[in-house]
C-alpha atoms as a PDB file:
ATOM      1  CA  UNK A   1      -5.765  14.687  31.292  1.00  0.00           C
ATOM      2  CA  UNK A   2      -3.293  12.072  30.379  1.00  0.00           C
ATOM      3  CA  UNK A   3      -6.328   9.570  29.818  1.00  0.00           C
ATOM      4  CA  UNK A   4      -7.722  11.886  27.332  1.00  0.00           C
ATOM      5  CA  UNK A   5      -4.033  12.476  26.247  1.00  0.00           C
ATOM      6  CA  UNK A   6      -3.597   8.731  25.164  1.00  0.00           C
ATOM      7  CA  UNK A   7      -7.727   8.438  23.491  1.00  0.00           C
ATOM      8  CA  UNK A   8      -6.012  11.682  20.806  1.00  0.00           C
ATOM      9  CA  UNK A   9      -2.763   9.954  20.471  1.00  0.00           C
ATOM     10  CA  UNK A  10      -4.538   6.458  19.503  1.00  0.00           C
ATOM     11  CA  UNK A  11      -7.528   8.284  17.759  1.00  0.00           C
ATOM     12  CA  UNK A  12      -5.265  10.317  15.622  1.00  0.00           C
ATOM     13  CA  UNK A  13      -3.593   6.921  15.052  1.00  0.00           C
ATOM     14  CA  UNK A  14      -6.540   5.509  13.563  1.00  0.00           C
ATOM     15  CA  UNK A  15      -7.544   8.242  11.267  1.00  0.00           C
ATOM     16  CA  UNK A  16      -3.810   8.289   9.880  1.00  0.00           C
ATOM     17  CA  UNK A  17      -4.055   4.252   8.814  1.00  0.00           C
ATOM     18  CA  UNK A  18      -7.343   4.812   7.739  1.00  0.00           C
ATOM     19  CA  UNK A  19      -6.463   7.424   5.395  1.00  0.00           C
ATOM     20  CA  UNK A  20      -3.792   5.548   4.120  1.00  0.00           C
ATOM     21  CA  UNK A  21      -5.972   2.013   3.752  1.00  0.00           C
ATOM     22  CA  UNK A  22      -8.485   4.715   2.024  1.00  0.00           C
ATOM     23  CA  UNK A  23      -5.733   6.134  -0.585  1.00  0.00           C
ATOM     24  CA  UNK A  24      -4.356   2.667  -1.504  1.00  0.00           C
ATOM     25  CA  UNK A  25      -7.070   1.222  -2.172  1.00  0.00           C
ATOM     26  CA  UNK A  26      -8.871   3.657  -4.248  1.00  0.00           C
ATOM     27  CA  UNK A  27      -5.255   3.875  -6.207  1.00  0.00           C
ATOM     28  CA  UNK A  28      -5.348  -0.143  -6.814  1.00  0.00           C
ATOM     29  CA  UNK A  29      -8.783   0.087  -7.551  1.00  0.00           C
ATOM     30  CA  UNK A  30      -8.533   2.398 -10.376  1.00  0.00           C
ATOM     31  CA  UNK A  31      -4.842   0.708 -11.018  1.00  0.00           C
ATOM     32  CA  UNK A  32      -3.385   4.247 -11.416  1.00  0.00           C
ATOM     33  CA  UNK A  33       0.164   3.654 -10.597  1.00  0.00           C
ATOM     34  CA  UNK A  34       0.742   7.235 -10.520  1.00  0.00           C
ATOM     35  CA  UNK A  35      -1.681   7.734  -7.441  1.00  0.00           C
ATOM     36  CA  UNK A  36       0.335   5.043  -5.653  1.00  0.00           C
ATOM     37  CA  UNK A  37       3.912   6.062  -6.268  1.00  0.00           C
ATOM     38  CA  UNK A  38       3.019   9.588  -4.776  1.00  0.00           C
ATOM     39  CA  UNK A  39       3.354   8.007  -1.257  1.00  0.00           C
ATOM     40  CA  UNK A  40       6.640   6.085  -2.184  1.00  0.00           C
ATOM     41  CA  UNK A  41       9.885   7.050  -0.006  1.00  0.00           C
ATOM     42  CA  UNK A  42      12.735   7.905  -2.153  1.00  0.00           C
ATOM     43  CA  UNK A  43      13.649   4.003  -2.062  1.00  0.00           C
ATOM     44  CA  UNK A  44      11.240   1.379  -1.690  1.00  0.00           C
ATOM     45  CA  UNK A  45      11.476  -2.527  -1.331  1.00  0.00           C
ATOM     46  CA  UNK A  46       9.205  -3.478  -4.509  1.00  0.00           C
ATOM     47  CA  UNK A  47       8.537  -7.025  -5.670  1.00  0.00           C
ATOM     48  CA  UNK A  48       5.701  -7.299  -8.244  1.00  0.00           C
ATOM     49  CA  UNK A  49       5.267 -11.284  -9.552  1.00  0.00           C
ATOM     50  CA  UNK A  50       8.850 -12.129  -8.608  1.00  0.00           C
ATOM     51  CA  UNK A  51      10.368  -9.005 -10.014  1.00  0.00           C
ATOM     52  CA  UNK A  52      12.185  -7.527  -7.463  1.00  0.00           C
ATOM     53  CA  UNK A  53      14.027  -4.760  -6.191  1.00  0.00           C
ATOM     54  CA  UNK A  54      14.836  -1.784  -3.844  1.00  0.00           C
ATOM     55  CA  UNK A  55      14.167   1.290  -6.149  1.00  0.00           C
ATOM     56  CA  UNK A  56      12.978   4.796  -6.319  1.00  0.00           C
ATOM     57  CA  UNK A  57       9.174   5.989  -7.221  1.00  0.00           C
ATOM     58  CA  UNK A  58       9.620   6.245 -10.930  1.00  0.00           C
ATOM     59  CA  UNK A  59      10.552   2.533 -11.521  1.00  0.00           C
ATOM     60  CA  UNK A  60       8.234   1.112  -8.917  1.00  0.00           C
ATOM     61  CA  UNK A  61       5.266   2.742 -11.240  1.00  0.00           C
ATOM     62  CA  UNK A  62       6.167   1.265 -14.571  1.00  0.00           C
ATOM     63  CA  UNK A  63       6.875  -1.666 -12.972  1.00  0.00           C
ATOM     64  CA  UNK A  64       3.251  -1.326 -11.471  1.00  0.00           C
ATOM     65  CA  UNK A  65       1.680   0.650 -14.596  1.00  0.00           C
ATOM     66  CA  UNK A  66       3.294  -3.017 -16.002  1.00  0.00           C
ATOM     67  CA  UNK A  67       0.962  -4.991 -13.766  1.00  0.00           C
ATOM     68  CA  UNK A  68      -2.414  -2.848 -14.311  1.00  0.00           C
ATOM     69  CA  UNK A  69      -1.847  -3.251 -18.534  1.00  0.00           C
ATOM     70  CA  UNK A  70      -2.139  -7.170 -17.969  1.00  0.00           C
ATOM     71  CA  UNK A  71      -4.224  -7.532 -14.824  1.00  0.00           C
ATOM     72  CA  UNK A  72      -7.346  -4.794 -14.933  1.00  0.00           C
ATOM     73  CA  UNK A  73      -9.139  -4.875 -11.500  1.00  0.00           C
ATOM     74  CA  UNK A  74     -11.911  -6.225 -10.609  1.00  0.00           C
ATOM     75  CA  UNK A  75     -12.508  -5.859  -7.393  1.00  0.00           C
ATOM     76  CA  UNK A  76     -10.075  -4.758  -4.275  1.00  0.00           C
ATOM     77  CA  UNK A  77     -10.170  -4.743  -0.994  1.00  0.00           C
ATOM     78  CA  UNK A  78      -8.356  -4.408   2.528  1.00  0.00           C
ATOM     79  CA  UNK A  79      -8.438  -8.062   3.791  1.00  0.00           C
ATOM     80  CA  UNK A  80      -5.905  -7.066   7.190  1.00  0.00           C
ATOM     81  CA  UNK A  81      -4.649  -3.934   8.449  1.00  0.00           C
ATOM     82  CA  UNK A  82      -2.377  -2.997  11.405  1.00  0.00           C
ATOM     83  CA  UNK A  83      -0.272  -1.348  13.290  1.00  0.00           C
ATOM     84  CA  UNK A  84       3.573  -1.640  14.721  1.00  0.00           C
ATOM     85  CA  UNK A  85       5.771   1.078  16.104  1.00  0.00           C
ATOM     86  CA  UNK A  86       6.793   3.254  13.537  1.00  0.00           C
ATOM     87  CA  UNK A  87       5.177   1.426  10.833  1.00  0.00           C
ATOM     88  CA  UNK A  88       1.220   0.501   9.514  1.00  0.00           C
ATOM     89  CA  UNK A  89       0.712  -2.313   7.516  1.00  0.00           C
ATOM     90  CA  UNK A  90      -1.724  -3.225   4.796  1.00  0.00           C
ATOM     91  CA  UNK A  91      -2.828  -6.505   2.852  1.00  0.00           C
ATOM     92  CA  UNK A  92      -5.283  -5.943   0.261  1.00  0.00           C
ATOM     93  CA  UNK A  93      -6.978  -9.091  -1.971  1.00  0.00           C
ATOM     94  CA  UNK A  94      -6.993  -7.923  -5.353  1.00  0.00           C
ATOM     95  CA  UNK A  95      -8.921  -9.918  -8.284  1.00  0.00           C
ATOM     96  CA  UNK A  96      -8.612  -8.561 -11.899  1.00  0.00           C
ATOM     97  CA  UNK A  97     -10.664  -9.316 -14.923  1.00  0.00           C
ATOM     98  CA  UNK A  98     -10.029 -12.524 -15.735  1.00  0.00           C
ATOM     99  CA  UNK A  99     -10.680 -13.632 -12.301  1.00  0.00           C
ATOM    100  CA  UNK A 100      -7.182 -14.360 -10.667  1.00  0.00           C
ATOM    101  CA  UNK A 101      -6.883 -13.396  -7.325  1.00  0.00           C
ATOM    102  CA  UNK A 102      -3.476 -11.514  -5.995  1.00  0.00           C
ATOM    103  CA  UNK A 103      -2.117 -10.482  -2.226  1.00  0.00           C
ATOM    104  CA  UNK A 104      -0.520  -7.199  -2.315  1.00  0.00           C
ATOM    105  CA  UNK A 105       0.877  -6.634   1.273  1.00  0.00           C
ATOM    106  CA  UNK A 106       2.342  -2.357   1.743  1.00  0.00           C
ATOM    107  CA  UNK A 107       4.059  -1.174   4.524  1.00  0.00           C
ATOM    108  CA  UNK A 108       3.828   2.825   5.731  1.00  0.00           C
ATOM    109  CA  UNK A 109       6.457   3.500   8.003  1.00  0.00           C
ATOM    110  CA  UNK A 110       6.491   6.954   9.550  1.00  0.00           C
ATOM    111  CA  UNK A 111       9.843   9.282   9.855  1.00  0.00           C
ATOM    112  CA  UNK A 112      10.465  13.353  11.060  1.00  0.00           C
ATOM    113  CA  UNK A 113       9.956  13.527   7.281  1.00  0.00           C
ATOM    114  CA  UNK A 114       6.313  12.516   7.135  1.00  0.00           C
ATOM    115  CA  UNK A 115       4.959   8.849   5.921  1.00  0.00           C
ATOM    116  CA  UNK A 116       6.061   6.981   2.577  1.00  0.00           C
ATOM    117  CA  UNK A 117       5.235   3.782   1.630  1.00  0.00           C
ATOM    118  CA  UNK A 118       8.528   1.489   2.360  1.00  0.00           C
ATOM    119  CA  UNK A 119       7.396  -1.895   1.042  1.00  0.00           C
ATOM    120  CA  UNK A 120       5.426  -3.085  -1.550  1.00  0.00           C
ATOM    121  CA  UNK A 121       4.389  -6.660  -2.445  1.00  0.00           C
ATOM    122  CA  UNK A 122       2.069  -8.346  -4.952  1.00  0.00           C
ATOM    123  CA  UNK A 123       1.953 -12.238  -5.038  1.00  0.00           C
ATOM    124  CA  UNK A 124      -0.124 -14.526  -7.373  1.00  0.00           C
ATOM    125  CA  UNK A 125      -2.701 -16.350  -5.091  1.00  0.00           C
ATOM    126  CA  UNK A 126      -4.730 -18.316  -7.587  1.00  0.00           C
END
């Protein structure tokens, strides 16, 4: 019983990262900043291009909404995923239009309250 215990604990795990991996992406992939602020905490570590700051959901999406009017995507996708205590971690490689390539790196970290997105990070590649 505790075996099968431990297989539900990890499985249910899983399907919880996935889910999230799932919702940012299809939110970055449609760049609606709305979508993604929705699983912000009430303050978030936010740095978008070297703007940076710890702030609440509102100013995290215009400062995103900000991003998406100059940098359309092209194509997204999860390039690294995992797991640490409390927390799930995402990096995504994110090309837009004109064919620059960012690394936006998101961390999920799960209180009594539910899960909210506690970091946020997109960095100029090439």
């Amino acid at each position: 019983l505790l075996l099968i215990g431990c297989l539900l604990v990890l499985v249910h795990a899983a399907s919880a990262q996935t889910d999230w991996g799932q919702r940012l992406s299809a939110g970055l992939q449609s760049a609606n900043a709305t979508a993604l602020t929705s699983g912000f905490g009430a303050e978030v570590e936010v740095s978008v291009l070297g703007r940076t700051g710890v702030m609440g959901p509102r100013q995290a999406q215009e400062l995103l909404e900000d991003f998406f009017a100059g940098h359309a995507p092209q194509a997204c996708s999860i390039s690294h995923q995992g797991t640490r205590e409390t927390s799930s971690f995402f990096i995504f490689s994110y090309q837009d239009t004109t064919g620059h390539t960012y690394r936006i790196y998101c961390v999920v970290r799960k209180s009594d309250e539910g899960q909210f997105v506690k970091q946020f990070r997109i960095d100029y590649v090439r």
